[in-house]
C-alpha atoms as a PDB file:
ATOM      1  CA  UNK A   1      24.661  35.603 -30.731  1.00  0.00           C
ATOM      2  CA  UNK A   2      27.922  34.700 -31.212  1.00  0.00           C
ATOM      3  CA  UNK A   3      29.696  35.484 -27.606  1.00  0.00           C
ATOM      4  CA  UNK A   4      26.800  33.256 -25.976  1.00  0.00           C
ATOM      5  CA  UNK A   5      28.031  30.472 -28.548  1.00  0.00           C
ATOM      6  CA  UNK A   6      31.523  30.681 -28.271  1.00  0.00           C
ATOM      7  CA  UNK A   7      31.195  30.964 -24.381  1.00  0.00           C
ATOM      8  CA  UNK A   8      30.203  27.289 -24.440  1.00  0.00           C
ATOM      9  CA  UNK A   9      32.045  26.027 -27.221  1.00  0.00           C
ATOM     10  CA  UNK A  10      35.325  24.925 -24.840  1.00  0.00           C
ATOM     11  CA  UNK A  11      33.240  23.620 -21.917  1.00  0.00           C
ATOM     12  CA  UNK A  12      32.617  20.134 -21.325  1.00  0.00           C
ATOM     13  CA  UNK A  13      29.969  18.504 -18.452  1.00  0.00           C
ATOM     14  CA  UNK A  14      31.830  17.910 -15.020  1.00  0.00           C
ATOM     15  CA  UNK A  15      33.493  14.658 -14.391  1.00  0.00           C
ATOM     16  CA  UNK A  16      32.532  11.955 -12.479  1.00  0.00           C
ATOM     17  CA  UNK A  17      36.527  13.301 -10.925  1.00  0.00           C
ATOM     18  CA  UNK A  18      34.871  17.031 -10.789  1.00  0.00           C
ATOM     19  CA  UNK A  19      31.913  15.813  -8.870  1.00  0.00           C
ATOM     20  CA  UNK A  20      33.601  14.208  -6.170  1.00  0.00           C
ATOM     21  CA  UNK A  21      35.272  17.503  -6.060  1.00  0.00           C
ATOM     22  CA  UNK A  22      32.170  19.685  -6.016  1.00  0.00           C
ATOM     23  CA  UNK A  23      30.571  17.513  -3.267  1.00  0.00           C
ATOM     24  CA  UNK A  24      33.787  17.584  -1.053  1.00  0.00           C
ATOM     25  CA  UNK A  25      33.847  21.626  -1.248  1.00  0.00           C
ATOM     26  CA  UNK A  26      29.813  20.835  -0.587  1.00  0.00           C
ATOM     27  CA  UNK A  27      30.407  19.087   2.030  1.00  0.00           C
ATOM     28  CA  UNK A  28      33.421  21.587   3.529  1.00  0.00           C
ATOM     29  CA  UNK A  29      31.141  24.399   3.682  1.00  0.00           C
ATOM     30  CA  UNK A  30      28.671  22.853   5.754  1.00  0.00           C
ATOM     31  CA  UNK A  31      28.278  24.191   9.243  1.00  0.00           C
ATOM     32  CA  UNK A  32      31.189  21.831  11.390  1.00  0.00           C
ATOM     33  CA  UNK A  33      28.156  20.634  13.981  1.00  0.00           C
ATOM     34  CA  UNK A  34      26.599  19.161  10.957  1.00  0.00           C
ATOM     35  CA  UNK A  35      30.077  17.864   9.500  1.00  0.00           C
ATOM     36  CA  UNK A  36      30.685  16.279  12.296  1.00  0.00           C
ATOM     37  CA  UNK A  37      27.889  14.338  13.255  1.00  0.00           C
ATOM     38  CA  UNK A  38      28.276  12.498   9.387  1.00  0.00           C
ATOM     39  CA  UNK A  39      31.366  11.070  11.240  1.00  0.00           C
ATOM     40  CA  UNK A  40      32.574   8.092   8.351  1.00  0.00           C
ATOM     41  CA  UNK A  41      29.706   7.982   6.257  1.00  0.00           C
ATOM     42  CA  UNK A  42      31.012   8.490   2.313  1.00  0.00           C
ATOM     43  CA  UNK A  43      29.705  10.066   0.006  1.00  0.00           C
ATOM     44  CA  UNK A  44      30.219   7.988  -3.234  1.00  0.00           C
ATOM     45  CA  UNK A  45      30.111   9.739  -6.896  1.00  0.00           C
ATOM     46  CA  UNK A  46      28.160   7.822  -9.737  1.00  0.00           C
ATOM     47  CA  UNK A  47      26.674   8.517 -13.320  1.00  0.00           C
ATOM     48  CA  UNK A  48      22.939   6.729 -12.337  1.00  0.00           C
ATOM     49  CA  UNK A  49      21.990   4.653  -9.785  1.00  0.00           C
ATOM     50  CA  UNK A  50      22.163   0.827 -10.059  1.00  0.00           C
ATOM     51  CA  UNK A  51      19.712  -1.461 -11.721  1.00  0.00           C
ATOM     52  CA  UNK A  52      19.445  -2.813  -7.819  1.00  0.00           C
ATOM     53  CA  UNK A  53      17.840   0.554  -6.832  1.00  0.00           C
ATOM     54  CA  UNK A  54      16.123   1.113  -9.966  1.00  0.00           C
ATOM     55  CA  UNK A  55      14.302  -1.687  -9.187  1.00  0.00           C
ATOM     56  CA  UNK A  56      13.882  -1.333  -5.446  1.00  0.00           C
ATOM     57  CA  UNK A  57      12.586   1.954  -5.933  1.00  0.00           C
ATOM     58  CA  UNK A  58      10.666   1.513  -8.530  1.00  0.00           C
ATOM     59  CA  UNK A  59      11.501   4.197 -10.815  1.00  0.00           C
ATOM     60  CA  UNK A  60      10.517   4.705 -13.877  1.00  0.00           C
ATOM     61  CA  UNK A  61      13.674   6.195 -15.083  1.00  0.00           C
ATOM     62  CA  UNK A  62      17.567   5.977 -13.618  1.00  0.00           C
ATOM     63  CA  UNK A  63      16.986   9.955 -14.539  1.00  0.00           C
ATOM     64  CA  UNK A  64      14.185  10.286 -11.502  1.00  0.00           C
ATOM     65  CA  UNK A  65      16.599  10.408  -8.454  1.00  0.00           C
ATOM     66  CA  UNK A  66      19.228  12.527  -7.721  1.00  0.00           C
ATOM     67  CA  UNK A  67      21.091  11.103  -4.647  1.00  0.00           C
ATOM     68  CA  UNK A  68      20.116   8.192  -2.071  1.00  0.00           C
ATOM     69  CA  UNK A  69      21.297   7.336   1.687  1.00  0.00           C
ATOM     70  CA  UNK A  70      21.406   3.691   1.590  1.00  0.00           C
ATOM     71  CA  UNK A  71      22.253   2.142   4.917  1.00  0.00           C
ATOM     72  CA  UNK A  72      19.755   2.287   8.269  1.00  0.00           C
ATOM     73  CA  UNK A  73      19.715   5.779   9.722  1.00  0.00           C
ATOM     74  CA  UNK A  74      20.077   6.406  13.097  1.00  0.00           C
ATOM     75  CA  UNK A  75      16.027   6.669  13.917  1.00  0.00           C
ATOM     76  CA  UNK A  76      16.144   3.080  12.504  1.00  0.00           C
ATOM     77  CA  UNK A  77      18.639   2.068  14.922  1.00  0.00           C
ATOM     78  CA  UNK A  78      21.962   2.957  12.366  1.00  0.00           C
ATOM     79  CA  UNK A  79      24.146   4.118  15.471  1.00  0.00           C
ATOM     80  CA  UNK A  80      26.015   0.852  15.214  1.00  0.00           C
ATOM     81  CA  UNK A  81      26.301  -1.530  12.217  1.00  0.00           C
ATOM     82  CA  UNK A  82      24.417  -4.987  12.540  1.00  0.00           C
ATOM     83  CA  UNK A  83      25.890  -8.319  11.592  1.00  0.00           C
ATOM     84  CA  UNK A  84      25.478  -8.554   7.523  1.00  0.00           C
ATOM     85  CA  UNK A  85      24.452  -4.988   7.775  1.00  0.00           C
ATOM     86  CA  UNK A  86      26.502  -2.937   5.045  1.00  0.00           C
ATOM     87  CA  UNK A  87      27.752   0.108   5.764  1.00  0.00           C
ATOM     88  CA  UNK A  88      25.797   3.262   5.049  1.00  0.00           C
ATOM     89  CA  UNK A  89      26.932   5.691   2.010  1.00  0.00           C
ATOM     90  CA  UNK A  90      25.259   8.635   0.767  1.00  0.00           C
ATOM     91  CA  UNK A  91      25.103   8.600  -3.134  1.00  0.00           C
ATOM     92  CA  UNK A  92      25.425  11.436  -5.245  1.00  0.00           C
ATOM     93  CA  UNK A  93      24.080  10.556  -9.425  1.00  0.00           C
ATOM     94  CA  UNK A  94      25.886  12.882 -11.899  1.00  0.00           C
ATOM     95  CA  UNK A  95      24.167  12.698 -14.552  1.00  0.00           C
ATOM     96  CA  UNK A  96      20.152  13.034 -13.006  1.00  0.00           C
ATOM     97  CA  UNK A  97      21.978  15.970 -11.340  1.00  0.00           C
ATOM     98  CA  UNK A  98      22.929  17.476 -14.537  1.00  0.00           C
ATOM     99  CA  UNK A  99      20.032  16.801 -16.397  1.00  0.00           C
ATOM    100  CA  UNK A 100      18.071  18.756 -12.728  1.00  0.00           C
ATOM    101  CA  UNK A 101      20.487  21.677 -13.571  1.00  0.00           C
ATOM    102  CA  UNK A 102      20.151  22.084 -17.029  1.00  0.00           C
ATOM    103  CA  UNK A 103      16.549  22.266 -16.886  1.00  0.00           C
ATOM    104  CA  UNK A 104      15.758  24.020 -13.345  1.00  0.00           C
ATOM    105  CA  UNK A 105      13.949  27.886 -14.396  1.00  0.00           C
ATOM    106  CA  UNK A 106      15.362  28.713 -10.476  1.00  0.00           C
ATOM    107  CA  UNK A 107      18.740  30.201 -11.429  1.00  0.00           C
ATOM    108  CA  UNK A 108      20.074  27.298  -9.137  1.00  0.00           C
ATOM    109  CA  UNK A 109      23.969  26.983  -9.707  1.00  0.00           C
ATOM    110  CA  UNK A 110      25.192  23.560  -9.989  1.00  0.00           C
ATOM    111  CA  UNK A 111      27.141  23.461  -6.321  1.00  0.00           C
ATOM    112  CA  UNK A 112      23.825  24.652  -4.860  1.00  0.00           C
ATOM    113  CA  UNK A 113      22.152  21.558  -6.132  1.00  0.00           C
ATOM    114  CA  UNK A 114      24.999  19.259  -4.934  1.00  0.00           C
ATOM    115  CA  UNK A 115      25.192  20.697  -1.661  1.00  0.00           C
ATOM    116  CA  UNK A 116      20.777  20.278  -1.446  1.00  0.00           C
ATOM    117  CA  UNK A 117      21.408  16.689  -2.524  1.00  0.00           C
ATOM    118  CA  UNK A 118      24.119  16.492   0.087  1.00  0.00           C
ATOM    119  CA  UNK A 119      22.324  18.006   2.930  1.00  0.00           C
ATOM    120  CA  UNK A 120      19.010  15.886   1.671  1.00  0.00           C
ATOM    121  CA  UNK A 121      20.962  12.602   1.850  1.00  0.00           C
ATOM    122  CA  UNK A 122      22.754  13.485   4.741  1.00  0.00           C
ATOM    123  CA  UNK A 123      19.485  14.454   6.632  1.00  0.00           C
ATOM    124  CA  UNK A 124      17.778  11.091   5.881  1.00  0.00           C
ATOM    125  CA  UNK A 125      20.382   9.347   8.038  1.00  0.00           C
ATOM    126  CA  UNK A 126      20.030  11.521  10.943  1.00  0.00           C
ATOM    127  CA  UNK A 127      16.010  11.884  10.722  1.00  0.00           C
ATOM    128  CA  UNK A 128      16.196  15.522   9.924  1.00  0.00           C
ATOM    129  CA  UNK A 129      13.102  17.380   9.377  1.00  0.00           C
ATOM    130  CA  UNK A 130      12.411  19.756   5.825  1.00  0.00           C
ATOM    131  CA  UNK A 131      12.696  23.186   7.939  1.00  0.00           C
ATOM    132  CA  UNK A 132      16.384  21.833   9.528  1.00  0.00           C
ATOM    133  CA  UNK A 133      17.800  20.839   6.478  1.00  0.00           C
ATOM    134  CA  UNK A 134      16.687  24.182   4.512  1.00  0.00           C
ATOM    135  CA  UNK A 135      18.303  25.768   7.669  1.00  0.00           C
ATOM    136  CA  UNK A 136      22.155  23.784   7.221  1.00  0.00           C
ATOM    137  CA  UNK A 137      21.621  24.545   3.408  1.00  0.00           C
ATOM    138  CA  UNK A 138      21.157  28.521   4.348  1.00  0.00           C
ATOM    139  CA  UNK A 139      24.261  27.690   6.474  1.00  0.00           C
ATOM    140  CA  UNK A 140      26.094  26.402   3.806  1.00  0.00           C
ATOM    141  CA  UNK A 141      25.361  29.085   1.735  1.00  0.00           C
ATOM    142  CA  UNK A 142      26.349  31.962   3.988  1.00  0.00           C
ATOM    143  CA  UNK A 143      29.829  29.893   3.858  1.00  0.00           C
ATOM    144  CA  UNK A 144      29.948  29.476   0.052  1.00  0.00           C
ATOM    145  CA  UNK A 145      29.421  33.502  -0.256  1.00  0.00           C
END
């Protein structure tokens, strides 16, 4: 009993700093045609989502979603920005992510989650279907490994 406590003791919940970091390796280990079609699209770090998209999505907790594509993806017509339009971003929320991790029964690491976030957000702006994202995320895996 005491090894699994003292394995913990000294360990603190990623950064906000340690994020950005997991979802840049995330994103590095993603097959290069995939990389490359994001093109300038960032991928911003934050603990929850704003009260904006709170409210806009109408959750019922900042705790519900785990990352968001805001912008107009390409099948909307995204390929070039509009006047007033702002610029797309892909949004990764730390702590929904952790609170995802610490309670998922699949064994699912932490960088596995990120990079399904990634690859889900990522997806949304290129109109993606389920069976080619789980395909970049097998991808991604075989890269991690």
């Amino acid at each position: 009993m005491t090894d699994a406590l003292n394995q913990w003791t000294d360990r603190a919940a990623p950064s906000l700093d340690d994020f950005e970091e997991m979802a840049a390796a995330a994103f590095a280990a993603l097959p290069d045609e995939f990389r490359s079609l994001v093109g300038g699209v960032p991928c911003m770090v934050s603990e929850f989502p704003d009260e904006e998209t709170v409210k806009e999505m109408e959750l019922e907790s900042e705790f519900e979603i785990l990352g968001l594509f805001r912008g107009v993806g390409m099948p909307q017509g995204g390929v070039l920005e509009h006047t007033g339009q702002l610029p797309n971003h892909i949004w990764l929320y730390r702590r929904p992510i952790l609170d995802y991790w610490a309670e998922s029964e699949d064994g699912e690491t932490l960088g596995e989650i990120i990079t399904h976030v990634l690859v889900h957000e990522i997806g949304h702006h290129f109109g993606f279907s389920d069976d080619d994202m789980e395909a970049i995320e097998a991808a991604a895996a075989q890269e991690q490994a």
